[in-house]
Protein backbone atom coordinates (compact mmCIF):
# COMPACT_ATOMS: atom_id res chain seq x y z
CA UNK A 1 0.00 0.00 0.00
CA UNK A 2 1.31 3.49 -0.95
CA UNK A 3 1.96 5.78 1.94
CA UNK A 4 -0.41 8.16 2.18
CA UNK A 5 -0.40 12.63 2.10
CA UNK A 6 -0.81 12.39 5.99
CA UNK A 7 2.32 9.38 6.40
CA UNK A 8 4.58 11.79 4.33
CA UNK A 9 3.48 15.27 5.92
CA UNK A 10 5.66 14.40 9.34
CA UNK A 11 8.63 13.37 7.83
CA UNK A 12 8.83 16.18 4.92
CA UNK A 13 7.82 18.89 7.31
CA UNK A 14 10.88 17.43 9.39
CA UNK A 15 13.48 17.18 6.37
CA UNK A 16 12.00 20.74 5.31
CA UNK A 17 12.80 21.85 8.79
CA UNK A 18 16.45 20.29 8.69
CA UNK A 19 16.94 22.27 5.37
CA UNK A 20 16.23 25.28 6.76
CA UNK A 21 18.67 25.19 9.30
CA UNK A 22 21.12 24.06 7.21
CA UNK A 23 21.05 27.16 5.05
CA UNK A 24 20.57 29.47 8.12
CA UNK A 25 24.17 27.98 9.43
CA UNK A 26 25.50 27.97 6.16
CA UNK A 27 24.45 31.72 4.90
CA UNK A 28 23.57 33.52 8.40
CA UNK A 29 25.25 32.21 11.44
CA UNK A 30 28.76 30.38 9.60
CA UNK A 31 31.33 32.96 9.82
CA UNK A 32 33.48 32.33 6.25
CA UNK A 33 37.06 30.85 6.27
CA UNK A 34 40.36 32.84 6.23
CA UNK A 35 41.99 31.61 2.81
CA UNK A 36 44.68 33.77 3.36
CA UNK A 37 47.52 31.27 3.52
CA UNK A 38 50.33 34.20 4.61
CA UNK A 39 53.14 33.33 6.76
CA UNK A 40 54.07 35.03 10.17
CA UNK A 41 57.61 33.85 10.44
CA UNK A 42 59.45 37.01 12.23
CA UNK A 43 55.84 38.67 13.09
CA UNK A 44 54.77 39.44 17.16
CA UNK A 45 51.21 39.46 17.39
CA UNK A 46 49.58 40.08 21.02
CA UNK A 47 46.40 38.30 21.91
CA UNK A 48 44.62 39.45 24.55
CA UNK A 49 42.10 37.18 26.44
CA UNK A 50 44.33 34.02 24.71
CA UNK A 51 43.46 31.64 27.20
CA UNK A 52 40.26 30.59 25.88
CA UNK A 53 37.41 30.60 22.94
CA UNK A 54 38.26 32.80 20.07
CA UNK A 55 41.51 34.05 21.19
CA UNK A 56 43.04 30.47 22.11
CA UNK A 57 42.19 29.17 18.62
CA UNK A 58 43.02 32.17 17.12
CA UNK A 59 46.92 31.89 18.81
CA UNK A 60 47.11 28.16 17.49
CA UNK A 61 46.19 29.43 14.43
CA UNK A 62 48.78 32.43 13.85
CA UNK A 63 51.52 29.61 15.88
CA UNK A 64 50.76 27.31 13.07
CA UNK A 65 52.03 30.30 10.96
CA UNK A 66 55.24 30.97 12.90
CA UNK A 67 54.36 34.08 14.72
CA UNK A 68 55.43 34.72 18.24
CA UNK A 69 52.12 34.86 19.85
CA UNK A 70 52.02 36.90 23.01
CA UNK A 71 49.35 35.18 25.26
CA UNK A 72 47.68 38.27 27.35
CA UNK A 73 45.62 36.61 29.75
CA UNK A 74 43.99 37.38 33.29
CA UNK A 75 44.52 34.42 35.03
CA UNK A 76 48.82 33.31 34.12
CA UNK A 77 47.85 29.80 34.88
CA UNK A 78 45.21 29.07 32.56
CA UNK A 79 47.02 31.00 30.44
CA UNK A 80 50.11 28.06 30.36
CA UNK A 81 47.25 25.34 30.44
CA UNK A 82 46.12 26.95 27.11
CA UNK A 83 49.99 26.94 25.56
CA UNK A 84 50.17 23.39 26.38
CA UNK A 85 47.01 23.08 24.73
CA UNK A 86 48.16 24.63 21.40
CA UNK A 87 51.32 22.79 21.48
CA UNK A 88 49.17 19.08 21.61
CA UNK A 89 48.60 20.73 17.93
CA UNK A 90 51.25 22.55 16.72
CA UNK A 91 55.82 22.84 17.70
CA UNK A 92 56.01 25.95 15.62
CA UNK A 93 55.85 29.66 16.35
CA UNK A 94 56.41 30.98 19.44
CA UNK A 95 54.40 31.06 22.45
CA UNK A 96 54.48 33.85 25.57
CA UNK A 97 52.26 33.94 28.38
CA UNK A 98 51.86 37.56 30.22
CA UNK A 99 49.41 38.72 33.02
CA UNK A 100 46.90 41.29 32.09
CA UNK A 101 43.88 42.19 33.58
CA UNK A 102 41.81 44.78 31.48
CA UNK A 103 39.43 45.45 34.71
CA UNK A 104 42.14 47.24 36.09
CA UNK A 105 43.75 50.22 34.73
CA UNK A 106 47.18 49.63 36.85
CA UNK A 107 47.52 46.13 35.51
CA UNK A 108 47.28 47.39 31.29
CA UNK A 109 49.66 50.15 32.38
CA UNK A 110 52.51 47.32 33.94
CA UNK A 111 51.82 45.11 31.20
CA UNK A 112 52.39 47.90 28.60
CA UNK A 113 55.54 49.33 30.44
CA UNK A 114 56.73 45.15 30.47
CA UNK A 115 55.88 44.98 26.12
CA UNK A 116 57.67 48.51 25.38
CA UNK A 117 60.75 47.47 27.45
CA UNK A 118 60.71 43.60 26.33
CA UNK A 119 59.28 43.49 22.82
CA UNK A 120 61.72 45.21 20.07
CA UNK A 121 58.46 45.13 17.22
CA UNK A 122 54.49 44.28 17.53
CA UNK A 123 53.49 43.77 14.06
CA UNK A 124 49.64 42.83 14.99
CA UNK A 125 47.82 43.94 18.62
CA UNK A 126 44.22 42.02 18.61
CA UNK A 127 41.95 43.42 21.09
CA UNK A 128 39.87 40.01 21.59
CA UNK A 129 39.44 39.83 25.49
CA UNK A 130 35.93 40.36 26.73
CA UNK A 131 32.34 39.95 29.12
CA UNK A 132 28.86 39.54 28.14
CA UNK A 133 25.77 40.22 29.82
CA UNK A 134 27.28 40.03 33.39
CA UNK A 135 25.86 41.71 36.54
CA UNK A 136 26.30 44.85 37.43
CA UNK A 137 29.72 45.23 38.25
CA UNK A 138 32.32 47.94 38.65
CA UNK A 139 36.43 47.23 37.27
CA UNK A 140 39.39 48.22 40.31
CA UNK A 141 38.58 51.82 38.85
CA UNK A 142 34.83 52.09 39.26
CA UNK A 143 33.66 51.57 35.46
CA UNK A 144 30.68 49.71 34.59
CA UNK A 145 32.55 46.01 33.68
CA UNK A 146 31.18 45.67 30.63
CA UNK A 147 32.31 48.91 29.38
CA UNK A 148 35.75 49.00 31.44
CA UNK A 149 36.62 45.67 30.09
CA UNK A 150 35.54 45.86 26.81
CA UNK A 151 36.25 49.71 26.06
CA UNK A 152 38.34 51.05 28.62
CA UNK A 153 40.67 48.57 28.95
CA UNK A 154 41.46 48.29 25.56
CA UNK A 155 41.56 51.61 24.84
CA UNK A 156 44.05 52.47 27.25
CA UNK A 157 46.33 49.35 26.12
CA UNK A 158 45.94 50.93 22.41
CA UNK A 159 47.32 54.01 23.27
CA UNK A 160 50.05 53.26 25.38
CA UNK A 161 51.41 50.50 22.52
CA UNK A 162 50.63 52.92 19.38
CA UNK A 163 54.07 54.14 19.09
CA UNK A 164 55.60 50.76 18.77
CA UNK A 165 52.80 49.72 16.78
CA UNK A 166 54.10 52.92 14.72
CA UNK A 167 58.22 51.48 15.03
CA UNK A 168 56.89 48.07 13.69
CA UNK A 169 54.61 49.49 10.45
CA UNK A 170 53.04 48.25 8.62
CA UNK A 171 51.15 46.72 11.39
CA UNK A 172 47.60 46.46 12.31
CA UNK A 173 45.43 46.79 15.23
CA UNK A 174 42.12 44.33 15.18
CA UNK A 175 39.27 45.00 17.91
CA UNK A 176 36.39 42.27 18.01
CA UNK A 177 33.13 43.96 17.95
CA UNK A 178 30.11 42.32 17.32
CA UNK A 179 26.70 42.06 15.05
CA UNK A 180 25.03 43.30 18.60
CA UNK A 181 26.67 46.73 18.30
CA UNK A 182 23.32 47.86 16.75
CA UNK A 183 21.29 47.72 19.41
CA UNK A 184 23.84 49.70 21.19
CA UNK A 185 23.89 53.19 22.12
CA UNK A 186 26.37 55.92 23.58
CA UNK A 187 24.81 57.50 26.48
CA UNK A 188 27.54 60.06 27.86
CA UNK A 189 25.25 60.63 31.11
CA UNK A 190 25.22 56.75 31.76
CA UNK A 191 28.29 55.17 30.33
CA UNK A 192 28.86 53.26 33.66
CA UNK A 193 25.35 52.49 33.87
CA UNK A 194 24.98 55.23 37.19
CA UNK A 195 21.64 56.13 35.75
CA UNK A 196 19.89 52.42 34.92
CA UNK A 197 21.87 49.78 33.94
CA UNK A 198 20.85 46.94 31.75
CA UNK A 199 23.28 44.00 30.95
CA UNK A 200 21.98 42.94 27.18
CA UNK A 201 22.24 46.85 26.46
CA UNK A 202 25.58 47.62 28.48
CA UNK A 203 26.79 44.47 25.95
CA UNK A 204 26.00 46.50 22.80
CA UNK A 205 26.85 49.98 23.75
CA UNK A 206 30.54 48.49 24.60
CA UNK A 207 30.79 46.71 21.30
CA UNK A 208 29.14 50.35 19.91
CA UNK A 209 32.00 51.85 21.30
CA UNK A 210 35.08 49.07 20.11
CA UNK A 211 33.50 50.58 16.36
CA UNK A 212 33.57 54.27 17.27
CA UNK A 213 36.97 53.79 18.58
CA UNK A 214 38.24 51.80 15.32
CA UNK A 215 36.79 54.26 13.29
CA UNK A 216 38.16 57.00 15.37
CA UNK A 217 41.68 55.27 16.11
CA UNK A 218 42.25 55.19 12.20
CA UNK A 219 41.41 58.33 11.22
CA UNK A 220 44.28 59.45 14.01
CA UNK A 221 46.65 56.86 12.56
CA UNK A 222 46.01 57.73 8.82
CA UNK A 223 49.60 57.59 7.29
CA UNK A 224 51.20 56.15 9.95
CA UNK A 225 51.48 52.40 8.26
CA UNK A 226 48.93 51.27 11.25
CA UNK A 227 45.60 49.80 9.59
CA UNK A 228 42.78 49.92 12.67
CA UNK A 229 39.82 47.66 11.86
CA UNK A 230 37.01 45.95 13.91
CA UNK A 231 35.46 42.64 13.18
CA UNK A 232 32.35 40.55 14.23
CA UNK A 233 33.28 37.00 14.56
CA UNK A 234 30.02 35.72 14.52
CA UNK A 235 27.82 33.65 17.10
CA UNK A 236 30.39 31.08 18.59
CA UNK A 237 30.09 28.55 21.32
CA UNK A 238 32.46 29.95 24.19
CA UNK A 239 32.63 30.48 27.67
CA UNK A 240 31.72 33.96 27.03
CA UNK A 241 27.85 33.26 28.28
CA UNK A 242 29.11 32.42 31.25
CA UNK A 243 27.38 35.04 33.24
CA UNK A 244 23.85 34.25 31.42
CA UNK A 245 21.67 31.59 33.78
CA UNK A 246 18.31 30.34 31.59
CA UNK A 247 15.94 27.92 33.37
CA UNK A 248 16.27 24.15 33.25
CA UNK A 249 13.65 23.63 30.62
CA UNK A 250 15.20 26.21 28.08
CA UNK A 251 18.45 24.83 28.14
CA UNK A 252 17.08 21.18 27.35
CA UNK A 253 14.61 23.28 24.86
CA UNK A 254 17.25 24.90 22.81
CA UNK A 255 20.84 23.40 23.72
CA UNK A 256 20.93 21.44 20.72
CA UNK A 257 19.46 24.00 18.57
CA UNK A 258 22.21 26.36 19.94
CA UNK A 259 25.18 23.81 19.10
CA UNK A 260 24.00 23.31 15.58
CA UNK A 261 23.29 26.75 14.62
CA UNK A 262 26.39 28.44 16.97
CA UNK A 263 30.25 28.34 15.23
CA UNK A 264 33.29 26.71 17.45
CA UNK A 265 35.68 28.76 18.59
CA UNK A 266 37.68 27.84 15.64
CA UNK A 267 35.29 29.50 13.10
CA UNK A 268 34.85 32.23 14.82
CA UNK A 269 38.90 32.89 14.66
CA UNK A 270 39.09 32.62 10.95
CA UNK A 271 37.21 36.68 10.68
CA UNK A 272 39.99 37.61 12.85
CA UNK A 273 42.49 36.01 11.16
CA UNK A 274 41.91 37.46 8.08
CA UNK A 275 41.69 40.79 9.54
CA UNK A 276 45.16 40.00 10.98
CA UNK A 277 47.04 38.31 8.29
CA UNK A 278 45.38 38.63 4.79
CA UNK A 279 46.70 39.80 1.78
CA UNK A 280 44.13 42.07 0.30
CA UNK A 281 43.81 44.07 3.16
CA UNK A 282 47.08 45.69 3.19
CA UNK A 283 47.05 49.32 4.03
CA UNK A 284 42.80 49.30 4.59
CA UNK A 285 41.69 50.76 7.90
CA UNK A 286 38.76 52.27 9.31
CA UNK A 287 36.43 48.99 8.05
CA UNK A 288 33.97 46.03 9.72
CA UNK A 289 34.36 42.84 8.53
CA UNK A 290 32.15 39.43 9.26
CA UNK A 291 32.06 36.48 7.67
CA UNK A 292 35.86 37.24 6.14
CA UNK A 293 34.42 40.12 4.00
CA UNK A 294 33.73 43.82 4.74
CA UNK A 295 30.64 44.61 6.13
CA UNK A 296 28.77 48.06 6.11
CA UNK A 297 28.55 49.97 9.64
CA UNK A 298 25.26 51.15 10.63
CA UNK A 299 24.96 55.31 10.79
CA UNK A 300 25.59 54.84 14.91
CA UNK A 301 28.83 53.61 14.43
CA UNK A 302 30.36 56.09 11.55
CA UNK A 303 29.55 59.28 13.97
CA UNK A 304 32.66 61.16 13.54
CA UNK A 305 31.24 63.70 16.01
CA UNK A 306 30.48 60.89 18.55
CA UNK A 307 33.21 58.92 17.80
CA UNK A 308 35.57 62.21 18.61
CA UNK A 309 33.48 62.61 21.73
CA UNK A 310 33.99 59.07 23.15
CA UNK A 311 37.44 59.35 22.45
CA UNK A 312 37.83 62.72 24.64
CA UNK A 313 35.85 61.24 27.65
CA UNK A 314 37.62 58.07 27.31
CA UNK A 315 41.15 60.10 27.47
CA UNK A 316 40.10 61.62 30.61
CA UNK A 317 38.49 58.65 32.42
CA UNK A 318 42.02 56.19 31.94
CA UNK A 319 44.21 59.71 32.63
CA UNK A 320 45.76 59.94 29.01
CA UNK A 321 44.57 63.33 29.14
CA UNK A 322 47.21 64.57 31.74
CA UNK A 323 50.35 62.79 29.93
């Protein structure tokens, strides 16, 4: 007997839905590949957050090429587990593990004092460290974590490395945004969240503010041989959501949902990677890129007037101002 319309309806509806998703990983959530196939032999690149996610897999990755991969990490220890890690995969490059803590201004300034006396060139800086959604939460200096850790932190490290970032052009300077930087916004009476804080929003406004300060950051460096650009490296499983609790029931619900449609930490390197190594972008700056291709910036995140503006409070609150 032939199957019937109602036999068939479950199992095409099914194979429909698996189609679906298929081409939502493949065209929406996979984050392209780095075909770039440049060496780093004789390169320093500086990782911060190395220890884990993106920025582990993205220091096996530039290790594989032969750079000496500067491991900036919070905690030194799982910093070393994650070198032994990459070496299970890969003898060549270099690796170095350093303490840095981006929730404290004291610690960026040590660590950059330790790189300018230490480190004779820094041919790539990668601004990958970062938190998502946590509590509220103020850094050793009294910003809002998100934002001190994200923004402040980085910033600060920037600045104090741009003249041997300068020494070693060309080099290049990639900050790790994200596709969430459009529900952001730049409230200069609540950047520490003083007024109301919310921890979804305080997430975008501080990946808001890593564009504004690419776009801002190149524009000062035009000319100098220092390309500044900002990338989004897609929706990747990490330790990142670390500070995000769901119920019971949606994490059965949508766990394996979430592992088929989110990228391993591996994908979400390869944006990065091209940002840092690739050909074709020799000598561009000032640009978003996802899925290894340029991507336009919303009109939030190409204010030159609040871009400026950010940059001027953010000189003041880490003390650049007075040097």
């Amino acid at each position: 007997m032939a199957p019937s319309v109602q036999d068939l309806a479950v199992p095409a509806a099914v194979l429909g839905a698996g189609v679906a998703l298929v081409l939502i990983r493949r065209f929406y959530f996979h984050p392209g590949i780095c075909r770039s196939q440049r060496g780093m032999a004789g390169k320093t690149v500086l990782i911060t957050g190395a220890n884990c996610g993106i920025g582990k897999a993205t220091a096996l990755e530039l290790a594989r090429r032969r750079a000496r991969v500067i491991m900036a990490c919070r905690d030194p220890q799982k910093g070393r587990q994650a070198a032994a890690d990459i070496r299970k995969h890969t003898a060549d490059g270099e690796l170095v593990v350093k303490q840095l803590d981006l929730a404290s201004l004291a610690s960026v300034r040590q660590f950059s004092e330790e790189i300018l006396k230490e480190e004779p060139q820094l041919d790539v800086l990668i601004n990958n460290a970062g938190v998502f959604q946590t509590p509220f939460l103020t850094t050793e200096d009294g910003f809002e974590l998100q934002f001190g850790v994200n923004h402040m932190g980085h910033f600060l490290l920037t600045n104090l490395l741009q003249d041997l970032l300068k020494r070693s052009a060309p080099s290049r300077v990639v900050v790790l945004s994200s596709q969430l930087y459009r529900r952001g916004k730049i409230d200069f009476h609540n950047l520490n969240g003083e007024i109301y804080y919310d921890r979804a929003a305080g997430y975008a406004n501080s990946k808001l503010a890593n564009n504004l300060f690419t776009r801002e950051l190149a524009r000062q460096l035009e000319g100098t041989g220092v390309t500044v650009n900002s990338v989004s490296p897609g929706m990747v499983w990490t330790n990142l959501g670390r500070h995000v609790h769901h119920p019971l029931w949606k994490k059965v619900l949508f766990a394996p949902l979430a592992m088929f449609l989110l990228g391993t930490p591996w994908e979400g390197a390869q944006t990065v990677l091209y940002a840092a190594v690739a050909e074709e972008l020799d000598g561009v700056t000032g640009r978003y890129f996802r899925q290894c291709k340029e991507s336009p910036l919303d009109p939030a995140a190409t204010d030159e007037g609040v871009a400026k503006k950010l940059w001027e409070v953010s000189e003041k609150l880490v003390g650049l101002d007075l040097q």
